[in-house]
PDB file of N, CA and C in Angstrom:
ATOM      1  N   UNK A   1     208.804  15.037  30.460  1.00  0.00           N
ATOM      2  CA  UNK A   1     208.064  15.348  31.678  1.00  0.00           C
ATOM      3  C   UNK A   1     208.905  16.245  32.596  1.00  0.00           C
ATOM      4  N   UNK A   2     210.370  15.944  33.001  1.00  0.00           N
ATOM      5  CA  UNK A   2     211.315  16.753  33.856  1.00  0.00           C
ATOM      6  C   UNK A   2     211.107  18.102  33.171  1.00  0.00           C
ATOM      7  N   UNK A   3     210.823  18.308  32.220  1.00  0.00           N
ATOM      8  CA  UNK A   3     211.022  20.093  31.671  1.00  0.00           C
ATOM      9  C   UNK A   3     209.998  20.648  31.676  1.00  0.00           C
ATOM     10  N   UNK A   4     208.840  19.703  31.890  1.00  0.00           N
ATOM     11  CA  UNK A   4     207.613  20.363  31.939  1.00  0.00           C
ATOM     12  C   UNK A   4     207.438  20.959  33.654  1.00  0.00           C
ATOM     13  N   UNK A   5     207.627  19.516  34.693  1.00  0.00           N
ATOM     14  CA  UNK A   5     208.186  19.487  36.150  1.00  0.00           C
ATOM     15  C   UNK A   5     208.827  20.602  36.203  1.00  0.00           C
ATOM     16  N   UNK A   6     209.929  21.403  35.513  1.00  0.00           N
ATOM     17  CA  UNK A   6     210.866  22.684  35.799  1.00  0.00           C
ATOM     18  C   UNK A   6     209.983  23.309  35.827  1.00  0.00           C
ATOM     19  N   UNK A   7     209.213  24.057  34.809  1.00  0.00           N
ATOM     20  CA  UNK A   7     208.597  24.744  34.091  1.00  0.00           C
ATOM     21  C   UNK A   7     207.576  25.455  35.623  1.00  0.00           C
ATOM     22  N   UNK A   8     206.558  24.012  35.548  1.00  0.00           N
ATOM     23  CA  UNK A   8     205.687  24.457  36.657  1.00  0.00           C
ATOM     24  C   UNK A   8     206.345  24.855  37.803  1.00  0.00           C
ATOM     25  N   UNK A   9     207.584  24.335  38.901  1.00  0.00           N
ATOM     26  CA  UNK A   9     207.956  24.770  40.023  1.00  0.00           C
ATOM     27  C   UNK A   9     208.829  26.178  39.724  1.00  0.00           C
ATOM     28  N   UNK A  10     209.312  26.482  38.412  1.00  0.00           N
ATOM     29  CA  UNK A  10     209.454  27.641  38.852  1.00  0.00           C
ATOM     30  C   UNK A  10     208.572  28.912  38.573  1.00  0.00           C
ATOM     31  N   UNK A  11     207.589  28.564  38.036  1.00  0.00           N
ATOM     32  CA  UNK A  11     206.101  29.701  37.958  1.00  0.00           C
ATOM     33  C   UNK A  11     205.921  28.816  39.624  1.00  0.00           C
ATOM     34  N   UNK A  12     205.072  28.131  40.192  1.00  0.00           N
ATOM     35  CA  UNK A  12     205.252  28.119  41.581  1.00  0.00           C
ATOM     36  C   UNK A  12     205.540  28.643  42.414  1.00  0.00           C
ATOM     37  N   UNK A  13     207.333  28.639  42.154  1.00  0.00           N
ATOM     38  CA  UNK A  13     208.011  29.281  43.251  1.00  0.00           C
ATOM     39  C   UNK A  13     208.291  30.271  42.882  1.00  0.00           C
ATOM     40  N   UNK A  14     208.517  31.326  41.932  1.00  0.00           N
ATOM     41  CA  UNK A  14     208.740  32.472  40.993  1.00  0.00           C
ATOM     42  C   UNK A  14     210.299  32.080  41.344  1.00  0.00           C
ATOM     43  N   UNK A  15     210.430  31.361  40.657  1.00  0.00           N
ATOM     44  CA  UNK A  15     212.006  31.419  40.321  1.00  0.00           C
ATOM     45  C   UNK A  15     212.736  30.745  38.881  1.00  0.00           C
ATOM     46  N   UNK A  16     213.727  31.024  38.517  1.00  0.00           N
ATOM     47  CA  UNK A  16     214.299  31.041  36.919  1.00  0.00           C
ATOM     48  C   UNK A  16     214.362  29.281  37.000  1.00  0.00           C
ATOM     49  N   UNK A  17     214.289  28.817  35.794  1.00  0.00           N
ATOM     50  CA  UNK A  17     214.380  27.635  35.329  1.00  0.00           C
ATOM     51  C   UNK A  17     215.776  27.246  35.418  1.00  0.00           C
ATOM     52  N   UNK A  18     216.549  27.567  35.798  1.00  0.00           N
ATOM     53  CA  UNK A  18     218.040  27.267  35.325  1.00  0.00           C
ATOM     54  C   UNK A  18     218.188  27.170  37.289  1.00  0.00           C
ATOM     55  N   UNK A  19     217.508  27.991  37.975  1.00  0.00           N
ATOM     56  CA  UNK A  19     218.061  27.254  39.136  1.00  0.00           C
ATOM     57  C   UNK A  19     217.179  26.414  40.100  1.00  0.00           C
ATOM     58  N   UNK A  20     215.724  25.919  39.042  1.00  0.00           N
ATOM     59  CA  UNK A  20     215.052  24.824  39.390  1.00  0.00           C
ATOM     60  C   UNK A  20     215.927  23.807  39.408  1.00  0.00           C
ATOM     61  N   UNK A  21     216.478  23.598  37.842  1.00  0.00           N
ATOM     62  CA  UNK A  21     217.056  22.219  37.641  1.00  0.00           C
ATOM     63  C   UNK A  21     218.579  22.440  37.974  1.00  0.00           C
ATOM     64  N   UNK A  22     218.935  23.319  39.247  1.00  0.00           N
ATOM     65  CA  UNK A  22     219.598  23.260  39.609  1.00  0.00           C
ATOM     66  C   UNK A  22     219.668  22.561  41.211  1.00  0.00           C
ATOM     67  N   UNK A  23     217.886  22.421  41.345  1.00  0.00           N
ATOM     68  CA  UNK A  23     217.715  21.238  42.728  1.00  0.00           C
ATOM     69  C   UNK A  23     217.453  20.265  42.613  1.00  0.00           C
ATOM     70  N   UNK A  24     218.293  19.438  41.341  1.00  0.00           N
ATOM     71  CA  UNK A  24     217.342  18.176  40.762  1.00  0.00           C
ATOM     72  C   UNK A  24     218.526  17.401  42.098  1.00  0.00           C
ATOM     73  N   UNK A  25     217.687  16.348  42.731  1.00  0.00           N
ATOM     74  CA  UNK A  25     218.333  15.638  43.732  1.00  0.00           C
ATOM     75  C   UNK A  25     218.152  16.305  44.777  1.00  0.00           C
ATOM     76  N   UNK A  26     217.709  17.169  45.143  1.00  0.00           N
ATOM     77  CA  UNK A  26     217.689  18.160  46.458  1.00  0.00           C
ATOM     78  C   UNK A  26     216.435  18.126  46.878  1.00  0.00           C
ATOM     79  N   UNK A  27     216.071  17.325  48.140  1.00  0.00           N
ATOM     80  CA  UNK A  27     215.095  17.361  48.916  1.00  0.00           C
ATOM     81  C   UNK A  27     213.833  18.810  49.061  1.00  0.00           C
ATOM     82  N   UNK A  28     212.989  18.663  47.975  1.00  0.00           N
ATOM     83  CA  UNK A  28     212.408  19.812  48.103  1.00  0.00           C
ATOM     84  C   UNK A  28     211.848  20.772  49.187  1.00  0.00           C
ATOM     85  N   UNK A  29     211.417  20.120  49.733  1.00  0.00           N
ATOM     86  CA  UNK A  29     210.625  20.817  51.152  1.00  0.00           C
ATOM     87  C   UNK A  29     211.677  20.905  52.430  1.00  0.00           C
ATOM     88  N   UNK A  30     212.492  19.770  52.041  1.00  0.00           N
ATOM     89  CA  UNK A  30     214.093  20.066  53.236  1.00  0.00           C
ATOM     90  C   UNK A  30     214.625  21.564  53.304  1.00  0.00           C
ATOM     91  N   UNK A  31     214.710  21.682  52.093  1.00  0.00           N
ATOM     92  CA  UNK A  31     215.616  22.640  51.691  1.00  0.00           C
ATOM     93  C   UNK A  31     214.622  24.090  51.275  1.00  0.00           C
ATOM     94  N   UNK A  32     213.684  24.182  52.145  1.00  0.00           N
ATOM     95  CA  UNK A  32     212.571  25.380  51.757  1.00  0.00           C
ATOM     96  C   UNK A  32     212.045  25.975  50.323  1.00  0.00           C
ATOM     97  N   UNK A  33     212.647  24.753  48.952  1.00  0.00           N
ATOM     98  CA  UNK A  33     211.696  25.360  48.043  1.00  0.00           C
ATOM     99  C   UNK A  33     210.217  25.724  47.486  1.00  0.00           C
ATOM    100  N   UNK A  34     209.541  24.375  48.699  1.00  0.00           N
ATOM    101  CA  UNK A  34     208.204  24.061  48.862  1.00  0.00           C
ATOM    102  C   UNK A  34     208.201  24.062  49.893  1.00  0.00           C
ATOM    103  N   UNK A  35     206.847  24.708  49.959  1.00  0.00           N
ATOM    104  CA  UNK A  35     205.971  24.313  51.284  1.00  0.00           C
ATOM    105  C   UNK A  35     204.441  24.003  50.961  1.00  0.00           C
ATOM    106  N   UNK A  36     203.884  23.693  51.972  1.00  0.00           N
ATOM    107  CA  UNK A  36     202.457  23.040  51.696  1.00  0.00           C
ATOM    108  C   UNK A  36     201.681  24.100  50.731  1.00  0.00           C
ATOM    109  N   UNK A  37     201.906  25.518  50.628  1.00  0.00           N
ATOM    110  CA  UNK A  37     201.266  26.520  49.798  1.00  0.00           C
ATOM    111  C   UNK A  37     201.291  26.224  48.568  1.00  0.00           C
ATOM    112  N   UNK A  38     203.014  25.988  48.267  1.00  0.00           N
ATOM    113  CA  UNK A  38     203.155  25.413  47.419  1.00  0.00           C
ATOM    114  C   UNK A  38     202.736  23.977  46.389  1.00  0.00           C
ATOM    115  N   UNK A  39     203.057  23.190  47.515  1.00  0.00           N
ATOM    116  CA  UNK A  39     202.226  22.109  47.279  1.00  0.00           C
ATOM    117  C   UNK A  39     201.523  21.875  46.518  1.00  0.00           C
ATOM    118  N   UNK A  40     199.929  22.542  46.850  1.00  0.00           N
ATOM    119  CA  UNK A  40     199.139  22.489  46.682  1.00  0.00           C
ATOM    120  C   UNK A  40     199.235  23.324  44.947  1.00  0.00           C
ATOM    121  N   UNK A  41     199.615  24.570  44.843  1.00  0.00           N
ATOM    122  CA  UNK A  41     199.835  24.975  44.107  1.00  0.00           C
ATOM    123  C   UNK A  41     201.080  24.209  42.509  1.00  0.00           C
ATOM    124  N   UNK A  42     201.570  23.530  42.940  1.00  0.00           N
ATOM    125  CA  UNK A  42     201.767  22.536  42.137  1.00  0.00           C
ATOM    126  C   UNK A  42     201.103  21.365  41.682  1.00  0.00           C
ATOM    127  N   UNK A  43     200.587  20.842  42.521  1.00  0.00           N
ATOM    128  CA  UNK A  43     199.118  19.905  42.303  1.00  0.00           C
ATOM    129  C   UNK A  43     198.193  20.639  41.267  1.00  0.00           C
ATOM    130  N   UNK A  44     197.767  21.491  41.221  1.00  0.00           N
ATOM    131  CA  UNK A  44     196.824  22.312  40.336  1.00  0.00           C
ATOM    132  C   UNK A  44     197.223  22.813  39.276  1.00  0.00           C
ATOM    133  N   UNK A  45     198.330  23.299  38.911  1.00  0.00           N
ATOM    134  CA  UNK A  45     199.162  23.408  37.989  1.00  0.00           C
ATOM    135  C   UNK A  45     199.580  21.824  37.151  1.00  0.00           C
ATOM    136  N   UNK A  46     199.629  20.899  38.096  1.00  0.00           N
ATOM    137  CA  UNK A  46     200.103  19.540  37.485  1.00  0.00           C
ATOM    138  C   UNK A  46     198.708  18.718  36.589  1.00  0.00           C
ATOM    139  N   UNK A  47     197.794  19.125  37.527  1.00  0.00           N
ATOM    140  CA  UNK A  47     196.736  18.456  37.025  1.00  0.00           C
ATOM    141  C   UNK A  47     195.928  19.583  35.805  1.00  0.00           C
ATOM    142  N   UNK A  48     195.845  21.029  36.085  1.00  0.00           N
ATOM    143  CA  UNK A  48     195.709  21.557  34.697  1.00  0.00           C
ATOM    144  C   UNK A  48     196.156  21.723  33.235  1.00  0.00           C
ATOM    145  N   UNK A  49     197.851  21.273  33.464  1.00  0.00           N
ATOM    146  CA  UNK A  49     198.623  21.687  32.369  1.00  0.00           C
ATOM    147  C   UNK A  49     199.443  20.144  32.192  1.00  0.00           C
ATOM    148  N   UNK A  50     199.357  19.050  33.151  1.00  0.00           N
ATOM    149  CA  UNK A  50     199.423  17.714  32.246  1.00  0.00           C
ATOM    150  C   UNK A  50     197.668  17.094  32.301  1.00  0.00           C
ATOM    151  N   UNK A  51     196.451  17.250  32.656  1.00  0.00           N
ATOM    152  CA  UNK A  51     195.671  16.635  32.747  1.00  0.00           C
ATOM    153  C   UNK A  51     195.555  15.380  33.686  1.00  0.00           C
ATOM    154  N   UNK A  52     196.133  15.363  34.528  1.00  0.00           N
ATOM    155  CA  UNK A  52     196.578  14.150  36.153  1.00  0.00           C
ATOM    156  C   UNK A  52     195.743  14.851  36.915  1.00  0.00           C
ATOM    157  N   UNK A  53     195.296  14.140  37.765  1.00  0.00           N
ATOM    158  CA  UNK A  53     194.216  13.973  38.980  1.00  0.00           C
ATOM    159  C   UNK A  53     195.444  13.878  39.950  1.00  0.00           C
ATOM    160  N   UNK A  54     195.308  14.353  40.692  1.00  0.00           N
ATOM    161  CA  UNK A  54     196.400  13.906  42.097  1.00  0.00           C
ATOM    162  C   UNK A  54     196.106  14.272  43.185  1.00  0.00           C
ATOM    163  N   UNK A  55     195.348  13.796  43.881  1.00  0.00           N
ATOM    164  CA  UNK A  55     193.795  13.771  44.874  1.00  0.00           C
ATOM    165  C   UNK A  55     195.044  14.127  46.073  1.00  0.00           C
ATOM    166  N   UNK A  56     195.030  15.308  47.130  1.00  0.00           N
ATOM    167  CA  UNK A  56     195.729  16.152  48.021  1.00  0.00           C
ATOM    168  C   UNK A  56     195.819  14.811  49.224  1.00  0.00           C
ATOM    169  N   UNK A  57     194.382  14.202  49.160  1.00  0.00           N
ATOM    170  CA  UNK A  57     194.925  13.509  50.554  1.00  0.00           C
ATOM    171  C   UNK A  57     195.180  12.121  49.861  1.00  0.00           C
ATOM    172  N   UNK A  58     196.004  11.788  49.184  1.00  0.00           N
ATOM    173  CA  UNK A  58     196.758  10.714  48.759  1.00  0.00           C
ATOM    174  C   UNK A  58     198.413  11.151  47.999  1.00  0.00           C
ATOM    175  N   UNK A  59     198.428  12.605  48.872  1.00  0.00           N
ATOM    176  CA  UNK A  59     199.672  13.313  48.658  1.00  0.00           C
ATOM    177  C   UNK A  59     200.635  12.680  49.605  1.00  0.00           C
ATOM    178  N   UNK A  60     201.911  11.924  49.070  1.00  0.00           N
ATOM    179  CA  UNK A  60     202.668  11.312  50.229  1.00  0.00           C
ATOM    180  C   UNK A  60     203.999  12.509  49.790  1.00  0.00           C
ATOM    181  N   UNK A  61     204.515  13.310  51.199  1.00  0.00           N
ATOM    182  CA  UNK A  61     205.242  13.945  50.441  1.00  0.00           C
ATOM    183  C   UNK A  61     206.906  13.648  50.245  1.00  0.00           C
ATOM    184  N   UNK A  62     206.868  12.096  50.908  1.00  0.00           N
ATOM    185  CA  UNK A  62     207.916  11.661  50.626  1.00  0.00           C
ATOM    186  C   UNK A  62     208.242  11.044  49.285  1.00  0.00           C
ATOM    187  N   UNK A  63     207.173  11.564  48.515  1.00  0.00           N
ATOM    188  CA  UNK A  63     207.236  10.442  47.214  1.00  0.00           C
ATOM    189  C   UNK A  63     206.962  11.699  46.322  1.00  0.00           C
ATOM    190  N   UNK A  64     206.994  12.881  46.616  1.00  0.00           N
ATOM    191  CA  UNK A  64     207.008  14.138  45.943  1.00  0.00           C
ATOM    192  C   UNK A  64     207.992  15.140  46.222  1.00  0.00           C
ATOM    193  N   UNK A  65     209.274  14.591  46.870  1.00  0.00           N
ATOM    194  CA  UNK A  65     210.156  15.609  47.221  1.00  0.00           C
ATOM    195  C   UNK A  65     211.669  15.671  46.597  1.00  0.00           C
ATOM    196  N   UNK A  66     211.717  15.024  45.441  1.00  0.00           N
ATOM    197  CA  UNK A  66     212.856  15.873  44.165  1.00  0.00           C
ATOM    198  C   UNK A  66     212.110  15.777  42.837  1.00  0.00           C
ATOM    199  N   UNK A  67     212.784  16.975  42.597  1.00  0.00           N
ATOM    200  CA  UNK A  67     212.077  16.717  40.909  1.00  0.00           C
ATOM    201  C   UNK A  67     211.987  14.842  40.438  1.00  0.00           C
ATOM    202  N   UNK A  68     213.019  14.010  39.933  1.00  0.00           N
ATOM    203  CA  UNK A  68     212.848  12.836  40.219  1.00  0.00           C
ATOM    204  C   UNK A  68     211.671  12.239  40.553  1.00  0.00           C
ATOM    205  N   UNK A  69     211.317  12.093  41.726  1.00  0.00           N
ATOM    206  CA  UNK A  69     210.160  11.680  42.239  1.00  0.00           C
ATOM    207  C   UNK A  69     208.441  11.988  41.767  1.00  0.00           C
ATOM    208  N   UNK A  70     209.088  13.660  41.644  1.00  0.00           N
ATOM    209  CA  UNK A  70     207.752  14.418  40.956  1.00  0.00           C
ATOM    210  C   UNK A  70     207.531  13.619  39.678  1.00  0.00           C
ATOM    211  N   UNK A  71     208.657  13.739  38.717  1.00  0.00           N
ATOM    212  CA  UNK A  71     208.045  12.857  37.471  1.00  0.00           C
ATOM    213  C   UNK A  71     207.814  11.206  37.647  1.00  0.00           C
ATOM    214  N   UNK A  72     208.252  10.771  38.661  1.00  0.00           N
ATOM    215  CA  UNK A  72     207.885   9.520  38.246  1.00  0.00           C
ATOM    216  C   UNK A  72     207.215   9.287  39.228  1.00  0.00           C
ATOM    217  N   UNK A  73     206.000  10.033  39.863  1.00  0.00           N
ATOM    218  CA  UNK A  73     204.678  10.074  40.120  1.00  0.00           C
ATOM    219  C   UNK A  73     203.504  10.414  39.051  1.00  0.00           C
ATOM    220  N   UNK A  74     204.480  11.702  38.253  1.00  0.00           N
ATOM    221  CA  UNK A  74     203.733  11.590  37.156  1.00  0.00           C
ATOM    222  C   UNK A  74     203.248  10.290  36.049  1.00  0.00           C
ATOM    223  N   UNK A  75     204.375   9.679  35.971  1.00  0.00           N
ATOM    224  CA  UNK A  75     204.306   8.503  35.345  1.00  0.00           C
ATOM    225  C   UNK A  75     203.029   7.684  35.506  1.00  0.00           C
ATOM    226  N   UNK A  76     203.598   7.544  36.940  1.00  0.00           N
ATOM    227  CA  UNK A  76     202.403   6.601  37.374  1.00  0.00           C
ATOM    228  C   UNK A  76     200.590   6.724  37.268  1.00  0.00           C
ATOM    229  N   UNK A  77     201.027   7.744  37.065  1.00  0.00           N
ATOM    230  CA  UNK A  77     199.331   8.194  37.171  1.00  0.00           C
ATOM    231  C   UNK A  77     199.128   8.551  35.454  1.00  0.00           C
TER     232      UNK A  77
END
């Protein structure tokens, strides 16, 4: 799941895979790799290319802000 998680944030953010998982532990939206544009744009990407529903207003984004978190939201759902 984490390589798939790379994969999408850096088509997202247009940036190289090698310095996605170079913010693993790093507060995403702290640290300006996301923003709500984004967001959203990962949500749609998450739910097209793993098949997850992840309904925007049950977006907590404290529970979506390191890679970490991202997958094991994925999990859950």
């Amino acid at each position: 799941i984490k390589n798939k998680v790379i994969e999408i944030l850096a088509d997202v953010t247009s940036t190289d895979k090698e310095t996605v998982r170079s913010w693993d532990g790093q507060d995403l939206f702290q640290n300006g790799f996301l923003d709500s544009m984004g967001t959203v744009e990962l949500l749609v990407q998450i739910q097209d290319e793993l098949d997850i529903n992840v309904p925007v207003s049950e977006f907590d984004r404290s529970q979506w802000n390191t890679l970490d978190k991202i997958c094991d939201q994925i999990r859950k759902l």
